[in-house]
Protein backbone atom coordinates (compact mmCIF):
# COMPACT_ATOMS: atom_id res chain seq x y z
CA UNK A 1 103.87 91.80 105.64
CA UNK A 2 102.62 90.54 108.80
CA UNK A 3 98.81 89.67 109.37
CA UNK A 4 96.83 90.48 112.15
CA UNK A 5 94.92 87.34 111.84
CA UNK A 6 97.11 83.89 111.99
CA UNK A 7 95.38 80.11 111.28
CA UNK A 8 94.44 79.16 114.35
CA UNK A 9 92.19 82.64 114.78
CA UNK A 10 90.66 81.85 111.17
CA UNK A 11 89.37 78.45 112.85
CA UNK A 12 88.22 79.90 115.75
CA UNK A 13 85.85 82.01 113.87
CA UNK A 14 85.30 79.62 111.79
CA UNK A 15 84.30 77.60 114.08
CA UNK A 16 81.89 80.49 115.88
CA UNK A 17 80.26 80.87 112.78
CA UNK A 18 79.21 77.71 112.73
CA UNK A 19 78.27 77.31 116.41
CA UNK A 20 75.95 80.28 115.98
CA UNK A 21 74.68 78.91 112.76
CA UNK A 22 73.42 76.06 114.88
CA UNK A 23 71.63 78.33 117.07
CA UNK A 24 70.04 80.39 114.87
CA UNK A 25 69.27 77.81 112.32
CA UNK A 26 70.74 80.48 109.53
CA UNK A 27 71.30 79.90 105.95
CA UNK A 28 75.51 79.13 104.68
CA UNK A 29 75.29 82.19 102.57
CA UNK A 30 74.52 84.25 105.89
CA UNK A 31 76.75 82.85 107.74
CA UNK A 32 79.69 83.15 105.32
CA UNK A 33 78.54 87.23 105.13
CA UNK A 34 78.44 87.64 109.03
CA UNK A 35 82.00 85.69 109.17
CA UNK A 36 83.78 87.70 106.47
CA UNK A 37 82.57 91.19 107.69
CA UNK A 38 83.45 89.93 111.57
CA UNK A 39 87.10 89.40 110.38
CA UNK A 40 86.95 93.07 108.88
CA UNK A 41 85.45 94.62 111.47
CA UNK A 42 88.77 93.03 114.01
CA UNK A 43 91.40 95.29 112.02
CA UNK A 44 89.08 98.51 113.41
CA UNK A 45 89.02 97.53 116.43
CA UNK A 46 93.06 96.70 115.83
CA UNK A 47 93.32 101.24 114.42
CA UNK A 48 91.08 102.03 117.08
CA UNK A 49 93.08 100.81 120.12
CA UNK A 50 96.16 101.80 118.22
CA UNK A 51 95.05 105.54 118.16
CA UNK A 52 95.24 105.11 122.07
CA UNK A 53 98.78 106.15 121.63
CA UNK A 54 98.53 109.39 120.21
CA UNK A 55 95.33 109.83 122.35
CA UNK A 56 97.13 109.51 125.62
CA UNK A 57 100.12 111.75 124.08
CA UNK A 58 97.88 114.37 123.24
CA UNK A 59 96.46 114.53 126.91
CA UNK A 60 99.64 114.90 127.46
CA UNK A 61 99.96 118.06 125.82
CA UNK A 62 96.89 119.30 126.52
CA UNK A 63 98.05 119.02 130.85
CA UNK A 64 101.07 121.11 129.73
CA UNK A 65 99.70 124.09 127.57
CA UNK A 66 96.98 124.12 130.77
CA UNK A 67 99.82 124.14 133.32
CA UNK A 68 101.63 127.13 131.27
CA UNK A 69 98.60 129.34 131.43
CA UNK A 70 98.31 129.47 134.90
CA UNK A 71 98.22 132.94 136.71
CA UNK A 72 101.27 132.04 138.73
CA UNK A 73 102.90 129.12 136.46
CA UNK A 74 106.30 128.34 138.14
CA UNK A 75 109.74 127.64 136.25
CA UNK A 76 108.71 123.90 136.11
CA UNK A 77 105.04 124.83 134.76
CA UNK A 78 106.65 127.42 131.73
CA UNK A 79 109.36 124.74 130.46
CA UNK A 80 108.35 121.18 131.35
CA UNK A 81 109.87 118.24 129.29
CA UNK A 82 108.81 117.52 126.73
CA UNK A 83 110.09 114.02 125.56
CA UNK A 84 107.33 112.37 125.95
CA UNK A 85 105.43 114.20 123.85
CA UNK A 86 107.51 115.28 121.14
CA UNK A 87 109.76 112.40 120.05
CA UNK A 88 110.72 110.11 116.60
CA UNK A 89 108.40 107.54 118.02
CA UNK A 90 104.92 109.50 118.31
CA UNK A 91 106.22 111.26 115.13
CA UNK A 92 106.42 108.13 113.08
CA UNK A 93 102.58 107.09 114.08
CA UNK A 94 100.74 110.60 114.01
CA UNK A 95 102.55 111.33 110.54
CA UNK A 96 101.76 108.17 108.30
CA UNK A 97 99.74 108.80 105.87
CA UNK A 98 98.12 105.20 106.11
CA UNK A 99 96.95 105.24 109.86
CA UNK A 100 95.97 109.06 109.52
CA UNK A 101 93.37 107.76 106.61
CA UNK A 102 92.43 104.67 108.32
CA UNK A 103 91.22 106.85 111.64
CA UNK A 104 89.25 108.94 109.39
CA UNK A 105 87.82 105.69 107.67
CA UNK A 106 86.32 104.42 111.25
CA UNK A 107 86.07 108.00 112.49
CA UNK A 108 88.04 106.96 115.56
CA UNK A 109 87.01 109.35 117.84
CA UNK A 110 87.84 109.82 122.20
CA UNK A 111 86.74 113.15 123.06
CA UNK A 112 83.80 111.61 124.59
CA UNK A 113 85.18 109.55 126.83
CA UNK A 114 88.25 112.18 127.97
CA UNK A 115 87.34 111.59 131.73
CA UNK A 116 88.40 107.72 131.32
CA UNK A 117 91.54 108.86 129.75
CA UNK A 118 92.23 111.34 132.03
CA UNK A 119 92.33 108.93 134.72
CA UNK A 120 94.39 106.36 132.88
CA UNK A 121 96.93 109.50 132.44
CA UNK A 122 96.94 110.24 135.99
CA UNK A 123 98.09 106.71 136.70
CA UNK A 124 100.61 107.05 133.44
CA UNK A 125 101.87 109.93 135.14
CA UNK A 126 102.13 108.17 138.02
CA UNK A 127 104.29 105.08 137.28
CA UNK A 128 107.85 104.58 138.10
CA UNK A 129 108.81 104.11 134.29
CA UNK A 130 107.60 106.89 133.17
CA UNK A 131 108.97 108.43 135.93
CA UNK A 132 112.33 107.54 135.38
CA UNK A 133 111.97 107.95 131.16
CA UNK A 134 111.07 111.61 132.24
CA UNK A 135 113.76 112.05 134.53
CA UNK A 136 116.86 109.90 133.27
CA UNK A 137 119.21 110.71 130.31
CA UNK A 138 118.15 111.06 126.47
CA UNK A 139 116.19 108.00 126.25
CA UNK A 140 116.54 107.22 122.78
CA UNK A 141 114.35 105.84 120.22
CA UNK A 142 114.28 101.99 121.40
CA UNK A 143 113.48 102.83 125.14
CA UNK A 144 110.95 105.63 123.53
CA UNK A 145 109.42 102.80 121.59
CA UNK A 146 109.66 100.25 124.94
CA UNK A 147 107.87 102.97 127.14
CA UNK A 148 104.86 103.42 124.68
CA UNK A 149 104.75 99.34 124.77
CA UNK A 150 104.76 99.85 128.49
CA UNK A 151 101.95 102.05 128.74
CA UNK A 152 99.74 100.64 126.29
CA UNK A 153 100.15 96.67 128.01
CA UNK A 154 99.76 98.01 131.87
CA UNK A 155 97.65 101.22 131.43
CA UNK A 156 95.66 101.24 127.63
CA UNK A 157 95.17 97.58 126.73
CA UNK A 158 93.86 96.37 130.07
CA UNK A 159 91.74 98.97 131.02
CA UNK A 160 88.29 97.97 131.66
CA UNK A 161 86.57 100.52 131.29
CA UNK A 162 87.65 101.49 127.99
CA UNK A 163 87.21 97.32 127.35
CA UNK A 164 83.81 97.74 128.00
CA UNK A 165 82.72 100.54 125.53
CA UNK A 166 84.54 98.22 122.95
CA UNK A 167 82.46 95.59 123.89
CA UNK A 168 79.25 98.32 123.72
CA UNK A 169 79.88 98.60 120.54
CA UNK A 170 80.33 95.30 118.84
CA UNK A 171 79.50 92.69 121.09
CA UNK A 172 81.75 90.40 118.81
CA UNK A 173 84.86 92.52 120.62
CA UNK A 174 85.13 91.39 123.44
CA UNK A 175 86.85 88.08 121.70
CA UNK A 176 89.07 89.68 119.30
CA UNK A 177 90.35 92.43 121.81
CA UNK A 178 93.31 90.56 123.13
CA UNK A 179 94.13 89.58 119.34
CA UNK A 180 94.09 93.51 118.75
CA UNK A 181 95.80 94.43 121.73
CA UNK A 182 98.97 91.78 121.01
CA UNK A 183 99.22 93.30 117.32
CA UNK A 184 98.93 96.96 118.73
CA UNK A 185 102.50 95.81 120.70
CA UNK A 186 103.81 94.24 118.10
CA UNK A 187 103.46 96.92 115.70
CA UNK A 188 104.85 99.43 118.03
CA UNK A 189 107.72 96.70 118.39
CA UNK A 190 108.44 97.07 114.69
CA UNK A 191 108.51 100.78 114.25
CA UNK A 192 111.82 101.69 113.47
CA UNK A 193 113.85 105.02 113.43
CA UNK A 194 113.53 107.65 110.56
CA UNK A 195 110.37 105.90 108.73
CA UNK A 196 108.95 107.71 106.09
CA UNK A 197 105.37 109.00 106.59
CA UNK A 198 104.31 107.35 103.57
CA UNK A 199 106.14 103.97 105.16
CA UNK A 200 103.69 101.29 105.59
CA UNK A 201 104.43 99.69 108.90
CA UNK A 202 100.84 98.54 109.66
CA UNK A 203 100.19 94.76 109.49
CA UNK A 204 97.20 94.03 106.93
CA UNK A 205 94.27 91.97 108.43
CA UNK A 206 95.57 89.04 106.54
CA UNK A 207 98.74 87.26 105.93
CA UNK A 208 97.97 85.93 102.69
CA UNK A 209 94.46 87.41 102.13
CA UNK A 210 93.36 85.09 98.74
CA UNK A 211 94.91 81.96 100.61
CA UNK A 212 93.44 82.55 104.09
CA UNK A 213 89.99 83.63 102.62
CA UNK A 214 89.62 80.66 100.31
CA UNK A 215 90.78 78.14 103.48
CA UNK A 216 88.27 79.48 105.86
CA UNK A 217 85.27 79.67 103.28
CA UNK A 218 85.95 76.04 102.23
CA UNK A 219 86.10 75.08 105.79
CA UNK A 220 83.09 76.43 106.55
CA UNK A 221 81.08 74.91 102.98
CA UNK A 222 82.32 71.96 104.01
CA UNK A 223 82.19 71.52 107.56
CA UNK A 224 78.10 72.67 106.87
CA UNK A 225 77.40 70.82 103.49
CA UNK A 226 79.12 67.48 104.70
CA UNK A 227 77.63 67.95 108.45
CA UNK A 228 74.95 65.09 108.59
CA UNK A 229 77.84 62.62 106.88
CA UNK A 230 80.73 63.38 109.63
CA UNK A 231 77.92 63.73 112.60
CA UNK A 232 76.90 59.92 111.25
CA UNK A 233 80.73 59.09 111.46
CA UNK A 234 81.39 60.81 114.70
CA UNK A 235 78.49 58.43 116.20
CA UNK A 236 79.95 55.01 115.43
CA UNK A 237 82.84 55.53 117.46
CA UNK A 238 80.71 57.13 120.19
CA UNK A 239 78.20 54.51 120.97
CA UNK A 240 78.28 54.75 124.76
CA UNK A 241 77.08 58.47 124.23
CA UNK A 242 74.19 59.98 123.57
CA UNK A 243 73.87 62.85 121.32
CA UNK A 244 72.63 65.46 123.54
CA UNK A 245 75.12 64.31 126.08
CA UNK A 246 78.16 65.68 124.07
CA UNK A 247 78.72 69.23 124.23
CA UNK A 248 77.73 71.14 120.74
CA UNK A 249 81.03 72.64 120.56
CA UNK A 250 82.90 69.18 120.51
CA UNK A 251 80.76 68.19 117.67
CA UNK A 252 81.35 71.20 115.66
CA UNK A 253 85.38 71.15 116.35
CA UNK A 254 85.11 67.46 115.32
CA UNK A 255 83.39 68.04 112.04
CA UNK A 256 86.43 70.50 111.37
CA UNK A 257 88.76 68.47 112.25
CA UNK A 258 87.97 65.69 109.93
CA UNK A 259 86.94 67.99 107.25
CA UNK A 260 90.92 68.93 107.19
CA UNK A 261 91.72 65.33 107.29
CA UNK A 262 89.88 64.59 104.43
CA UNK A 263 89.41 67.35 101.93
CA UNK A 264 92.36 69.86 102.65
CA UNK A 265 95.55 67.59 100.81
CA UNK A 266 97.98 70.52 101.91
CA UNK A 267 97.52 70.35 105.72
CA UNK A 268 99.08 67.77 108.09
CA UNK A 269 97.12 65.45 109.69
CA UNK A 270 99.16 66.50 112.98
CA UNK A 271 98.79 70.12 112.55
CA UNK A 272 94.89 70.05 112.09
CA UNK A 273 94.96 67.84 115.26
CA UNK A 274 96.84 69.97 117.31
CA UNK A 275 95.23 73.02 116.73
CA UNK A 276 91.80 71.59 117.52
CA UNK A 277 92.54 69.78 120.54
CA UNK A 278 93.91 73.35 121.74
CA UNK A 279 91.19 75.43 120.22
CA UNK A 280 89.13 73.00 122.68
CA UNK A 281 91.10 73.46 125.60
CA UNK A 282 89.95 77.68 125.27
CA UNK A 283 86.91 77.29 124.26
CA UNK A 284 84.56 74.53 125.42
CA UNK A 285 84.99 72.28 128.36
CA UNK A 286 87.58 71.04 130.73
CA UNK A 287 87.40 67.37 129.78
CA UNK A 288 86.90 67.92 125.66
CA UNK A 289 90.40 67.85 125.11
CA UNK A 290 90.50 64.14 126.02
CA UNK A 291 87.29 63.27 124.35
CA UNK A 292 87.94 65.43 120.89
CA UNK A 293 91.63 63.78 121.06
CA UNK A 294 89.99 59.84 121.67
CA UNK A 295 87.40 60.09 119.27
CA UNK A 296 89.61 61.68 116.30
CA UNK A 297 92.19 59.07 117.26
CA UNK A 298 89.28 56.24 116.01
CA UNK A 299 88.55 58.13 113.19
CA UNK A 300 91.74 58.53 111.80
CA UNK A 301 92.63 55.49 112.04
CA UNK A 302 89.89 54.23 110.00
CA UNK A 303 90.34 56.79 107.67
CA UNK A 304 94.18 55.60 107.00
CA UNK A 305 92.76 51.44 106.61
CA UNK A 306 89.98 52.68 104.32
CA UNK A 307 92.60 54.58 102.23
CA UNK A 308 91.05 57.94 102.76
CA UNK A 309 93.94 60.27 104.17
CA UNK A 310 95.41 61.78 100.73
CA UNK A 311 97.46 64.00 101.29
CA UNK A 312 100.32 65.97 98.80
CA UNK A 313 103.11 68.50 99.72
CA UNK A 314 103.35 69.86 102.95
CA UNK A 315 100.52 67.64 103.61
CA UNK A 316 102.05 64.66 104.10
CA UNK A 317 104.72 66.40 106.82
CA UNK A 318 104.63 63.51 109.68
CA UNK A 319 101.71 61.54 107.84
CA UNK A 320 102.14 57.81 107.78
């Protein structure tokens, strides 16, 4: 089973955690609580923009059982087409029994905002692939599926109006939306023909939930508990700097870094590198990457003539 959230997001948060726990001077056991229900709260906001697709489809409907009540409803008004919404794709997702529950868990709910979805449909109405899905041959169930990925990347996913209300509420959101919005395509990728309604086809928040849980709560305790140690270290090899003259963020994706060096034995040296250097090329400034990569270089190095690099298994994957 696929998981929503893959290594690299684990450290991001990890490392936000820890950024804000900087800030706000919290305690470890607060900011392991605030992490942990952050990472739940993602697969909502993964159901919620999900249940765009039925949302939209049931506008949809709703513009064609309004159109057939007119006074004077014409040919085209009485028996419209109605492949869009009734097909084996929008079947499969408004019959399984797992997202049904899950909407009803986070009382996913649009009515509210039906005037920003009625816009987005006018515009969905509007474009030339829906056009042409409406008006070619049978499409089938792949270029069913490929429209519904079309609509939800140009017209659901990128709208920024209905951005913003997920940003109203949870201001943590506005992050993890693209994560959410990537998985929302890829499970709509992965749907295939005749599923059973009891199929589970969602991805779970996790890959390997125990695994995934236990690496980011150790990277956290240890980043935090062996923070003054690894701060000390970091200084040595930059003496031409002042503290407060290198950004917070560097500092805190440094400590993580060498915390995998040292205390996670499964991890390559070169993996926990890599994804740092590019964790600091999204998040903090435009020169970090050099610095993080220059400093870590020193550090490593005097971790391998000091003996302290020990890795096993995959570990020691391109370690010398």
């Amino acid at each position: 089973m696929e998981g929503l959230l893959n290594r690299r997001y684990l450290r991001v948060k990890a490392m936000q955690a820890l950024y804000s726990k900087e800030l706000n001077e919290g305690d470890l056991a607060s900011t392991e609580n605030k992490l942990f229900s952050g990472l739940s709260d993602i697969y909502q906001l993964f159901i919620i923009l999900m249940s765009l697709i039925p949302e939209i489809t049931d506008i949809a409907q709703r513009k064609i059982d309004i159109k057939r009540e007119k006074k004077l409803a014409t040919e085209e008004d009485l028996n419209p087409s109605i492949r869009f919404v009734d097909n084996p794709v929008i079947s499969i997702i408004e019959s399984n029994l797992r997202f049904k529950a899950l909407r009803e868990q986070y009382k996913v709910d649009w009515s509210l905002e039906s005037d920003t979805l009625n816009k987005v449909w006018r515009k969905i109405s509007e474009d030339v692939s829906y056009i042409s899905f409406m008006n070619g041959t049978e499409p089938g169930f792949e270029k069913t599926k490929d429209l519904y990925i079309h609509i939800f990347k140009k017209h659901l996913g990128v709208n920024e109006t209905l951005l913003d209300l997920m940003e109203d509420r949870n201001i943590h959101w506005y992050d993890d939306v693209q994560l959410a919005g990537i998985n929302v395509v890829k499970t709509l990728s992965r749907l295939q023909q005749n599923q059973e309604p009891s199929k589970q086809w969602l991805p779970a928040l996790y890959k390997n939930e125990k695994e995934d849980k236990a690496f980011i709560r150790e990277l956290v305790e240890r980043t935090v508990l062996k923070s003054d140690e690894l701060q000390n270290q970091i200084m040595e090899h930059t003496k031409n700097w002042e503290l407060d003259r290198i950004a917070r963020l560097d500092i805190i994706l440094m400590k993580m870094a060498l915390c995998e060096f040292l205390y996670f034995p499964n991890l390559p040296v070169k993996v926990s590198l890599n994804e740092y250097l590019e964790i600091s090329k999204n998040y903090s400034t435009t020169k970090s990457r050099i610095f993080i990569n220059g400093v870590l270089d020193k550090l490593l190095a005097d971790y391998k003539e000091k003996g302290l690099i020990k890795k096993v298994g995959r570990g020691l994957i391109e370690h010398s």
